[in-house]
N, C-alpha and C. Protein backbone atom coordinates (compact mmCIF):
# COMPACT_ATOMS: atom_id res chain seq x y z
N UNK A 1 -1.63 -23.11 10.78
CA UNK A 1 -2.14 -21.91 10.15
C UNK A 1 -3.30 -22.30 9.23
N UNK A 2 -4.17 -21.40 9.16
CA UNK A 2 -5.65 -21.82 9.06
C UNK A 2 -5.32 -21.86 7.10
N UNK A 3 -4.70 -21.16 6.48
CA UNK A 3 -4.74 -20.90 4.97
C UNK A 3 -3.57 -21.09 4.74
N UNK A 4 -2.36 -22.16 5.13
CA UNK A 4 -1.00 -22.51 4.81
C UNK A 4 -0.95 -23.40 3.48
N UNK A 5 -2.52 -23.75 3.29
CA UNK A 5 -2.34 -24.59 2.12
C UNK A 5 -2.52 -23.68 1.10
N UNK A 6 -2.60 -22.38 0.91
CA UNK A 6 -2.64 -22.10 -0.72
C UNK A 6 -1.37 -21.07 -0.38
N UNK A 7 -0.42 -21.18 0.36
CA UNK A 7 0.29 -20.24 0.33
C UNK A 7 1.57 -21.47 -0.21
N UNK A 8 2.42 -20.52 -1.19
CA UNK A 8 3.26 -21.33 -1.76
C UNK A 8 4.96 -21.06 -1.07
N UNK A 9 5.05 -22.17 -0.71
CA UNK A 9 6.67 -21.76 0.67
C UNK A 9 7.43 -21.23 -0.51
N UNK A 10 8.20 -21.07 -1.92
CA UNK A 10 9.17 -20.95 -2.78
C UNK A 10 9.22 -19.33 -3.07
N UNK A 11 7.53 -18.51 -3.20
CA UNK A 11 7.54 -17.36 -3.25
C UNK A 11 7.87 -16.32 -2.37
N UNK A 12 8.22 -15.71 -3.15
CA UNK A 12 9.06 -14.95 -2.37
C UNK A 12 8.14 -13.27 -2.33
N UNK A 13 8.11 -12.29 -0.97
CA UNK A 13 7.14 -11.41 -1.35
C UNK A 13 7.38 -10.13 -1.46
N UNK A 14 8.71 -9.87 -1.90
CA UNK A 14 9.31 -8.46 -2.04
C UNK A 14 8.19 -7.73 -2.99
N UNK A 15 7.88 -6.82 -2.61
CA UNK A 15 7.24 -6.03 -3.99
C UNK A 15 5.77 -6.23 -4.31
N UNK A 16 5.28 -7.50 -3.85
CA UNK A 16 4.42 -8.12 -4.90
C UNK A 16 2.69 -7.57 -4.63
N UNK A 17 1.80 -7.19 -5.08
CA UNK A 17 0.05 -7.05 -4.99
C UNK A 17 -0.14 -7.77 -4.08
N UNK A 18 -1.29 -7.44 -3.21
CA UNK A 18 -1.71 -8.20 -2.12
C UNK A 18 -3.00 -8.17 -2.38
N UNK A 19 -3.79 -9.90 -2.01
CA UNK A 19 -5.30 -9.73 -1.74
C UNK A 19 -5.71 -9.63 -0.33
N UNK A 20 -6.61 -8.52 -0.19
CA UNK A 20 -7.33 -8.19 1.13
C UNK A 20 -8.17 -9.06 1.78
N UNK A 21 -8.79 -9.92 2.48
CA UNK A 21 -10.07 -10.55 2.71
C UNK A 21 -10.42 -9.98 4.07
N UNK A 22 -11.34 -9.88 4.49
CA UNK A 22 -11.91 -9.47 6.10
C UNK A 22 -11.44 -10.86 6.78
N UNK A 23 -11.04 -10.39 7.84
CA UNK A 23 -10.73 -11.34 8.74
C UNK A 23 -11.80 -12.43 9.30
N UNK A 24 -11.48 -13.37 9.79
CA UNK A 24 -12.61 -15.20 9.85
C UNK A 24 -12.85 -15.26 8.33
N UNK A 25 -12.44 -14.74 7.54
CA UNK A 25 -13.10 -15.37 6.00
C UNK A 25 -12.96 -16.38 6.37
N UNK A 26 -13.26 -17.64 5.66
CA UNK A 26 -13.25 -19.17 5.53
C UNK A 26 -12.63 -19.57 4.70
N UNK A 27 -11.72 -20.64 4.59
CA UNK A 27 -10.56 -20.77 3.59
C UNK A 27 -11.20 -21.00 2.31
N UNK A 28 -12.42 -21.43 2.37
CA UNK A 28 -12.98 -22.33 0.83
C UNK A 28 -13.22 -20.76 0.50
N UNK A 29 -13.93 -19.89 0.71
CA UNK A 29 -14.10 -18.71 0.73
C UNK A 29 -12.61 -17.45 0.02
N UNK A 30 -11.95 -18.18 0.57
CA UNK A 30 -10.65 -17.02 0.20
C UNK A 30 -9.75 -17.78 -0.83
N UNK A 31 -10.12 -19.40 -0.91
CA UNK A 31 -9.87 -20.27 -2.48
C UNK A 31 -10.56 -19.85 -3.26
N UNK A 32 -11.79 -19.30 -3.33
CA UNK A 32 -12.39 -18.65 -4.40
C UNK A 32 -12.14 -17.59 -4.55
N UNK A 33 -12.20 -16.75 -4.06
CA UNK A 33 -11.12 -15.24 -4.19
C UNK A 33 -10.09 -15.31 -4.85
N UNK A 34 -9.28 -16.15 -4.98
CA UNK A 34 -8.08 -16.20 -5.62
C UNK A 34 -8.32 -17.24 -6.58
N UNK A 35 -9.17 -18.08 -6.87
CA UNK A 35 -9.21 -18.56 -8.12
C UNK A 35 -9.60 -17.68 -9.37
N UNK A 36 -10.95 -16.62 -8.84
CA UNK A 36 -11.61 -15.77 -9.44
C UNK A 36 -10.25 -14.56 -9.87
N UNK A 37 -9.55 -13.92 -8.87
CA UNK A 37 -7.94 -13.77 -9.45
C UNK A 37 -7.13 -14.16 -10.37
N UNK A 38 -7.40 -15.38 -10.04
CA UNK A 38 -6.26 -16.31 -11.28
C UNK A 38 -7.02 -15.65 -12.41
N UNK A 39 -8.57 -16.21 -12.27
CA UNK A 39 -9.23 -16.07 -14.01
C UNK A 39 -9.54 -14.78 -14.77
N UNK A 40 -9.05 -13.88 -13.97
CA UNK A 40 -8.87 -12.52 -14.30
C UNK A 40 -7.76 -12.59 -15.67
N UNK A 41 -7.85 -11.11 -16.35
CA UNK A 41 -6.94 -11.19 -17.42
C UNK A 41 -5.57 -10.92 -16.92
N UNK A 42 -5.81 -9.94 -15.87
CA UNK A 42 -4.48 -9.54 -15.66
C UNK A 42 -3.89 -9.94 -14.21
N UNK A 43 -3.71 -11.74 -14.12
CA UNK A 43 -3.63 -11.85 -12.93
C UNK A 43 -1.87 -12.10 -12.91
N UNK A 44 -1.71 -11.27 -11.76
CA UNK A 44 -0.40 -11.43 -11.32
C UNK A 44 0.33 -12.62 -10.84
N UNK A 45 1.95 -12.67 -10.82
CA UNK A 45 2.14 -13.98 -11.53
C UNK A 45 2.94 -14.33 -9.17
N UNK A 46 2.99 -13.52 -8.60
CA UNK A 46 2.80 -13.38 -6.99
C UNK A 46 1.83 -12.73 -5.96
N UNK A 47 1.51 -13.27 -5.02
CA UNK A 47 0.24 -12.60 -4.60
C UNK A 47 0.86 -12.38 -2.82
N UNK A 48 0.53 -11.43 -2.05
CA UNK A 48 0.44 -11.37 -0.51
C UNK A 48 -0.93 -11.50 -0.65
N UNK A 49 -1.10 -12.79 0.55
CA UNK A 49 -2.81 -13.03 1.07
C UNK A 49 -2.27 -12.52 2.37
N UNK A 50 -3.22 -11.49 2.70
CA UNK A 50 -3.69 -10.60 3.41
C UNK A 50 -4.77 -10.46 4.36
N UNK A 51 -5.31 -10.90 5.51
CA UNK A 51 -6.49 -11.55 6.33
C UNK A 51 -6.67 -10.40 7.41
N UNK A 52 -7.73 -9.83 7.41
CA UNK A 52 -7.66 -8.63 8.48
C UNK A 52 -6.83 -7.72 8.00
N UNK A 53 -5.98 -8.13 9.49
CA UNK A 53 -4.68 -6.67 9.53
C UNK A 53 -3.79 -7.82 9.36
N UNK A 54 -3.86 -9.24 9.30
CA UNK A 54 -2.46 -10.16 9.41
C UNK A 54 -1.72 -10.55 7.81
N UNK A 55 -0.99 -10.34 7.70
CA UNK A 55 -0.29 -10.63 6.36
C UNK A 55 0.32 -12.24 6.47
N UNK A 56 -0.48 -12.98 5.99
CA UNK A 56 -0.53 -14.56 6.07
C UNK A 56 0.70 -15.09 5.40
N UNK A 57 0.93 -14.97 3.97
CA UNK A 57 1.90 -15.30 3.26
C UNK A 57 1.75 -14.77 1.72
N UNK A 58 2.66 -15.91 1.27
CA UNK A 58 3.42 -15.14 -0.47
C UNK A 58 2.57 -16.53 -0.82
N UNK A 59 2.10 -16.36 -2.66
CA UNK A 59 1.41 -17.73 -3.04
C UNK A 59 1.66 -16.92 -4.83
N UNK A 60 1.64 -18.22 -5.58
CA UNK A 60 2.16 -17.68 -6.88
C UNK A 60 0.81 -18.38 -7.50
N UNK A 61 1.01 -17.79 -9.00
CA UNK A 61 -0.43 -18.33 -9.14
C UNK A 61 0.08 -20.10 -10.06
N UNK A 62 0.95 -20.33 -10.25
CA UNK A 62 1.26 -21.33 -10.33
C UNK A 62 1.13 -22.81 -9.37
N UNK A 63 1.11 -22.07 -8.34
CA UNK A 63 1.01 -23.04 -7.10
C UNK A 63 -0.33 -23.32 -6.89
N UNK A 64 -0.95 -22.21 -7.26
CA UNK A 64 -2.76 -21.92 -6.86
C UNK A 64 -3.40 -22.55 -7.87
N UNK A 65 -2.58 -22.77 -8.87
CA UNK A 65 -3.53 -23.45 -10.30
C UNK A 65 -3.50 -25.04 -9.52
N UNK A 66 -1.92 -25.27 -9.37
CA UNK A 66 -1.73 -26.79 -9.25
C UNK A 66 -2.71 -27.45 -7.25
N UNK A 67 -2.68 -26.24 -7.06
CA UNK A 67 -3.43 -26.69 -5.53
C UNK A 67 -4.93 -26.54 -5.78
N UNK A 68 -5.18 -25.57 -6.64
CA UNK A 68 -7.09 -25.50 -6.71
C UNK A 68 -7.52 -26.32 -8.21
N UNK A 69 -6.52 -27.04 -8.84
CA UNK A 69 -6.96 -27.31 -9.68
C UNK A 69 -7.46 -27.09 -10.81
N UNK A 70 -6.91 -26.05 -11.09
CA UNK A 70 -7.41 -24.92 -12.63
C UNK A 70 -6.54 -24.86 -13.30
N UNK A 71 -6.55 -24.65 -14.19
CA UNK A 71 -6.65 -24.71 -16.06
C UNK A 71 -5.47 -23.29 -15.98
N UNK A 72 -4.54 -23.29 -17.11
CA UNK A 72 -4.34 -21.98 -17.44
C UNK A 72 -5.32 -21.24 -18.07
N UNK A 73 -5.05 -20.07 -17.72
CA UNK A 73 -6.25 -18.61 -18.81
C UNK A 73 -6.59 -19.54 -20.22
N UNK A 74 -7.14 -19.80 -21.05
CA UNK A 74 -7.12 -19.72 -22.25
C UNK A 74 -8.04 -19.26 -23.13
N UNK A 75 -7.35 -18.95 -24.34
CA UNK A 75 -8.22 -18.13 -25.57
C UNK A 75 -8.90 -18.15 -26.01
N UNK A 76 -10.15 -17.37 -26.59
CA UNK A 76 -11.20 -18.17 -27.25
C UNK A 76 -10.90 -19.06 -28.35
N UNK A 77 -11.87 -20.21 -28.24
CA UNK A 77 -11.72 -20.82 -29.48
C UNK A 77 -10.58 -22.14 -28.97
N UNK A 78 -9.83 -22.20 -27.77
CA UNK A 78 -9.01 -22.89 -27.58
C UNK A 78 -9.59 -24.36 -27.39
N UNK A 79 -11.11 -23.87 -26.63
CA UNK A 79 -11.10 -25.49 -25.79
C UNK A 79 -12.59 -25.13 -25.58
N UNK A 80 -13.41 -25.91 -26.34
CA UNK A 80 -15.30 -25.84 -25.51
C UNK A 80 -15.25 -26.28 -24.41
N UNK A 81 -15.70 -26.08 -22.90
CA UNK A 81 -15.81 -26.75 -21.78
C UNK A 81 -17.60 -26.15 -21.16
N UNK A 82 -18.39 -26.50 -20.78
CA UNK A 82 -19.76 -26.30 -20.11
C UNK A 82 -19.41 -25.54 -18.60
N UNK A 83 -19.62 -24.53 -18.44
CA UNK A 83 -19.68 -24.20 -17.51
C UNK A 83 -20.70 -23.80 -16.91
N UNK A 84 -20.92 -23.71 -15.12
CA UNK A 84 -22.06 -23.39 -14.47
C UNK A 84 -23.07 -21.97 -15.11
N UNK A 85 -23.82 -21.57 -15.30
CA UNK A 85 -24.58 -20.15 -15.66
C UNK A 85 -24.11 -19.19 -14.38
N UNK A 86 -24.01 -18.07 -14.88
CA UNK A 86 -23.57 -17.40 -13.69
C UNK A 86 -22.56 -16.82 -13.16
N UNK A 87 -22.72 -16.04 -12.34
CA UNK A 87 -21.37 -15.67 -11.40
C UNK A 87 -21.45 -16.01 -10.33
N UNK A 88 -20.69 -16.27 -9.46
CA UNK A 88 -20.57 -16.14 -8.19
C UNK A 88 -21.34 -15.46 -7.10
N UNK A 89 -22.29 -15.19 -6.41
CA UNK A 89 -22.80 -14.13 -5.50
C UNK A 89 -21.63 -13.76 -4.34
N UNK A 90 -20.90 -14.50 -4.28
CA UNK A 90 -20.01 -14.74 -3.06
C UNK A 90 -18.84 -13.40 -2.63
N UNK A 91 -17.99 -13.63 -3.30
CA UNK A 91 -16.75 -12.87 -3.50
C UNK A 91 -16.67 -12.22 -5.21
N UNK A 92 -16.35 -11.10 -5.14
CA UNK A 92 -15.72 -10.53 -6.78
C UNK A 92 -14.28 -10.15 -6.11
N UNK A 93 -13.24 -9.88 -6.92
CA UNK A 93 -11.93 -9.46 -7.00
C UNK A 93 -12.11 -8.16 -7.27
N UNK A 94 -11.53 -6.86 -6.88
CA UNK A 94 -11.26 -6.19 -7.10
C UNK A 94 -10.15 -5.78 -6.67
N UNK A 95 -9.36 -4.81 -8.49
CA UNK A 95 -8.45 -4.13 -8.19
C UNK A 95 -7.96 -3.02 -7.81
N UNK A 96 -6.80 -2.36 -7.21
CA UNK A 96 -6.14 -1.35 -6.84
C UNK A 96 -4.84 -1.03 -7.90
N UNK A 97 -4.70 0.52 -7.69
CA UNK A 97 -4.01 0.87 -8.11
C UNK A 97 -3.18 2.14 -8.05
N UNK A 98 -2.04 2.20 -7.20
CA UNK A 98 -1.78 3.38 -6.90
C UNK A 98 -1.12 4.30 -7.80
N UNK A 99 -1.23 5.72 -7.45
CA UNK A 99 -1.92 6.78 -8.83
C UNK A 99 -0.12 7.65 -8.84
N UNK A 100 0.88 6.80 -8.01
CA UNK A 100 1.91 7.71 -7.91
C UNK A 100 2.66 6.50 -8.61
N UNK A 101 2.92 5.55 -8.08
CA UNK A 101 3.80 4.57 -8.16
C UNK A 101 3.51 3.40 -9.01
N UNK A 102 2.18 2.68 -9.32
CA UNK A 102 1.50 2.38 -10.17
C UNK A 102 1.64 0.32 -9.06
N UNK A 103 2.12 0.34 -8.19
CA UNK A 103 1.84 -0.86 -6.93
C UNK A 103 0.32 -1.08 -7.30
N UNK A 104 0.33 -2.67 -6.71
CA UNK A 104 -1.43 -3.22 -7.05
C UNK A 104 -2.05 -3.88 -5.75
N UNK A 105 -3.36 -3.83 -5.74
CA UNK A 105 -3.59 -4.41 -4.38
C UNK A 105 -5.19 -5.05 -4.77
N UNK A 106 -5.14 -6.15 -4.17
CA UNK A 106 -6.31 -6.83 -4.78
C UNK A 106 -7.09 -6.71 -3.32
N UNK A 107 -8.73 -6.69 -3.44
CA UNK A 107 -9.43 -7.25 -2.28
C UNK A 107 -10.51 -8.04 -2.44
N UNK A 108 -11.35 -8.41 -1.73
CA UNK A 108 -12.64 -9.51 -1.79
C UNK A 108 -13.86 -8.65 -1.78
N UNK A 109 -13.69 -7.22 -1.25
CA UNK A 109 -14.75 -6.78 -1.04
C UNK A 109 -14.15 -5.16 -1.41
N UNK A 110 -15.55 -4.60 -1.67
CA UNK A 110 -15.06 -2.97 -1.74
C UNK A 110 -16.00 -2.31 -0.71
N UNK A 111 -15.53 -1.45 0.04
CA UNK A 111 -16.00 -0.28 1.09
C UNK A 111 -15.04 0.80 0.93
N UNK A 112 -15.34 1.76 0.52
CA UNK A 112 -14.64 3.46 0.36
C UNK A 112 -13.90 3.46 1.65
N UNK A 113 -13.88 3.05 3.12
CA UNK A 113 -13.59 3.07 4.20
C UNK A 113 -11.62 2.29 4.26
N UNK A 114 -12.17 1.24 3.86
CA UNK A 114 -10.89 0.45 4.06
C UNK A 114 -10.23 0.25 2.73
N UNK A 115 -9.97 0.92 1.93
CA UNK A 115 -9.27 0.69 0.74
C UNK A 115 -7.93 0.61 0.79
N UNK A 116 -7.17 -0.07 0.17
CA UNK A 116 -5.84 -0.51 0.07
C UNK A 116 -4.96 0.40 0.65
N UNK A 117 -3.85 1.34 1.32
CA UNK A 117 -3.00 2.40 1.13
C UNK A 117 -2.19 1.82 0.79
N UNK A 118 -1.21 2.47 0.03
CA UNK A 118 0.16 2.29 -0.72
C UNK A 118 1.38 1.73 0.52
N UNK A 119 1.79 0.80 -0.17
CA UNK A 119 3.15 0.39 0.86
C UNK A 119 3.92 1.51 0.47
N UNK A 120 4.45 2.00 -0.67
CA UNK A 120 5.65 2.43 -1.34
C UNK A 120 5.58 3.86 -0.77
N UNK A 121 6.08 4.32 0.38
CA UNK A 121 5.65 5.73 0.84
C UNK A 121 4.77 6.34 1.45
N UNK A 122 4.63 7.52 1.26
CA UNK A 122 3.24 8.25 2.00
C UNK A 122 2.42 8.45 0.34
N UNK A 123 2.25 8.15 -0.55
CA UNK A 123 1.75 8.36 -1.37
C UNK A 123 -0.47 8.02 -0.91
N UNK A 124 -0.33 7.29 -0.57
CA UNK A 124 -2.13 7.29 0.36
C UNK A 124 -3.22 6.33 -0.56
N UNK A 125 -4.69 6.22 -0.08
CA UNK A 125 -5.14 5.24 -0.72
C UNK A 125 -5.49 4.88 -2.28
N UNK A 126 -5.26 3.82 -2.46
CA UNK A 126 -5.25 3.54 -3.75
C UNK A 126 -6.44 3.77 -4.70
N UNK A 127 -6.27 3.89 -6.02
CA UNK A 127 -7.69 4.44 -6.64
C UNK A 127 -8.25 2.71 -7.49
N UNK A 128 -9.54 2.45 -7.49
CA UNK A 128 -9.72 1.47 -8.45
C UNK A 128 -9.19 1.49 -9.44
N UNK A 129 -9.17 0.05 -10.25
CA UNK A 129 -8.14 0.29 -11.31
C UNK A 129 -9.76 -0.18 -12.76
């Protein structure tokens, strides 16, 4: 399996936010997607990676720190480190959020077309969060 390495075998995926990527993404490609996740404020502590229409696996962000090599979140003032100028051109994270049930759904890309729908019911597509 092409992305078995950031998926963590222990998690478990009842319930949990899923990130979207278009299908052939490239794994270094969908490691940055989910690092950029991690460094979010409100990153969830289980993830479904999500490829196309195929639901790949469960990955925690614990596993994703210790496999991509990152740092926990930390506070200002915690730690000076130099970082590159910039953002990314590549991938941004964006979130979901459904407006009945309050379920989360992450993706790599936004198009009004393919937006998240709710697992939890017929409740329908999710609104940005």
């Amino acid at each position: 399996m092409r992305y078995a390495v950031l998926l963590d075998p222990r998690a478990q995926g009842d319930g949990v936010p899923w990130l979207l990527v278009p299908a052939g993404t490239e794994l270094d490609d969908v490691a940055e997607a989910l690092g950029r996740l991690l460094g979010a404020a409100e990153c969830p502590e289980r993830l479904l990676l999500v490829v196309g229409d195929e639901r790949v696996g469960v990955t925690s962000s614990a596993y994703l720190r210790a496999v991509l090599g990152m740092q926990a979140v930390r506070g200002p003032g915690d730690e000076v480190r130099a970082a590159a100028p910039g953002e990314s051109t590549r991938f941004s994270v964006v979130a979901f959020r459904c407006a009945v049930c309050g379920s989360c759904a992450y993706t790599a890309f936004y198009d009004d077309r393919y937006r998240p729908v709710c697992r939890s019911g017929e409740h329908g597509p999710m609104e940005l969060r």
